[in-house]
C-alpha atoms as a PDB file:
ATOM      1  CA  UNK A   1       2.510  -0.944  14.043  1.00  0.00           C
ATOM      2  CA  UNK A   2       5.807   0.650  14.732  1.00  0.00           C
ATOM      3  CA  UNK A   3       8.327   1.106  12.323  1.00  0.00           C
ATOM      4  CA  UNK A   4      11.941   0.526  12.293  1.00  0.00           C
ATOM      5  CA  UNK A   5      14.882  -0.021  10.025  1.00  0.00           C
ATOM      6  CA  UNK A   6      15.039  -3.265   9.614  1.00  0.00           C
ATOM      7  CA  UNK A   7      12.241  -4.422  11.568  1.00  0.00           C
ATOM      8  CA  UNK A   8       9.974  -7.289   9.558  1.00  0.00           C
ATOM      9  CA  UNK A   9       6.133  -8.247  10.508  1.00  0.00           C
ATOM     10  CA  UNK A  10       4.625 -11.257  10.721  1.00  0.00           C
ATOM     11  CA  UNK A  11       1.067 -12.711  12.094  1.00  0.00           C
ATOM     12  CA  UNK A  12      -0.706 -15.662  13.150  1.00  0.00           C
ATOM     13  CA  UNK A  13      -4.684 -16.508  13.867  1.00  0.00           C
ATOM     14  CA  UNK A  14      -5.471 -16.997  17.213  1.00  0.00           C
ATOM     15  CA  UNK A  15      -8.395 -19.683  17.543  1.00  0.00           C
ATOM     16  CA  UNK A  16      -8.210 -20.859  13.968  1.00  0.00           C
ATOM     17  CA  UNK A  17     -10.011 -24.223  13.962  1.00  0.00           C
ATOM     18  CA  UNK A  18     -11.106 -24.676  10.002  1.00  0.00           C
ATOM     19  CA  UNK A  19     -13.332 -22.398   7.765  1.00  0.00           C
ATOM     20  CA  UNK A  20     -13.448 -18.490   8.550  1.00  0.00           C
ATOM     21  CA  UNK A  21     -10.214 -17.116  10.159  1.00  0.00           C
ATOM     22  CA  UNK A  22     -12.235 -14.479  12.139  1.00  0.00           C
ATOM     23  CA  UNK A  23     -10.567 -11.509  13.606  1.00  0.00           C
ATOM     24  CA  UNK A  24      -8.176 -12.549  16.176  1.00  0.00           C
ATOM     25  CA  UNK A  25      -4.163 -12.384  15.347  1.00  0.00           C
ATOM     26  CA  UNK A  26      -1.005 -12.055  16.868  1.00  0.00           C
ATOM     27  CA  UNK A  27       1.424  -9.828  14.902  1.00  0.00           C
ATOM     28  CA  UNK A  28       5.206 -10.388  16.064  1.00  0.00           C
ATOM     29  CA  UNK A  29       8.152  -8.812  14.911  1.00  0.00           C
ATOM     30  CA  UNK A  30      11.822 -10.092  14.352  1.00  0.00           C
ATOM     31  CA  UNK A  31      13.053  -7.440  17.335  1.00  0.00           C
ATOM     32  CA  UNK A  32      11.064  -8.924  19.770  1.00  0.00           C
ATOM     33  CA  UNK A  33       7.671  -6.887  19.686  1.00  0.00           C
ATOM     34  CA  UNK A  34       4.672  -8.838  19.971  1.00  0.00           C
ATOM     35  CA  UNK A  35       0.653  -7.425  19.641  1.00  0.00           C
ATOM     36  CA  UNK A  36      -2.734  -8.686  19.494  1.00  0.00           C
ATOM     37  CA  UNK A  37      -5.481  -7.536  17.538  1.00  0.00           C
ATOM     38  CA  UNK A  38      -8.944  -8.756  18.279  1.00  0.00           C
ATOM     39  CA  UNK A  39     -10.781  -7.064  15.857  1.00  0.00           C
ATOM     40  CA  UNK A  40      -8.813  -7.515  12.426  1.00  0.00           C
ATOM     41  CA  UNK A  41      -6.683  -4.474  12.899  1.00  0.00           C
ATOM     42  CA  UNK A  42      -8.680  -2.117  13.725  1.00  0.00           C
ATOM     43  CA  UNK A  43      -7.212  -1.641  17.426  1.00  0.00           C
ATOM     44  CA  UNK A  44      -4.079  -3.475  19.225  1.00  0.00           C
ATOM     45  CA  UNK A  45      -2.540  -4.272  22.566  1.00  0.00           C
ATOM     46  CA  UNK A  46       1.256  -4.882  23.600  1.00  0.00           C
ATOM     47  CA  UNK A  47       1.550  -8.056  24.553  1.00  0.00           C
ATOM     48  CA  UNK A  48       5.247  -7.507  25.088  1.00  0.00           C
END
């Protein structure tokens, strides 16, 4: 993830029902960048 002074990361499940988490998150940062990672980090994708 991109780096920044300042810049704090945070993430949520996507499709979290109960039980196993799985591999799907959305990481979001408090400057406004957001990413999702369908594969538990391994790649990711600009969502904006």
């Amino acid at each position: 993830m991109p780096d920044a002074p300042g810049r704090v990361w945070r993430e949520a499940d996507i499709n979290y029902t109960s039980g196993f988490r799985g591999d799907e998150r959305i990481l979001y940062s408090n400057d406004g960048l957001i990413y999702k990672t369908s594969d538990h980090y391994k790649t990711f994708t600009q969502i904006k």
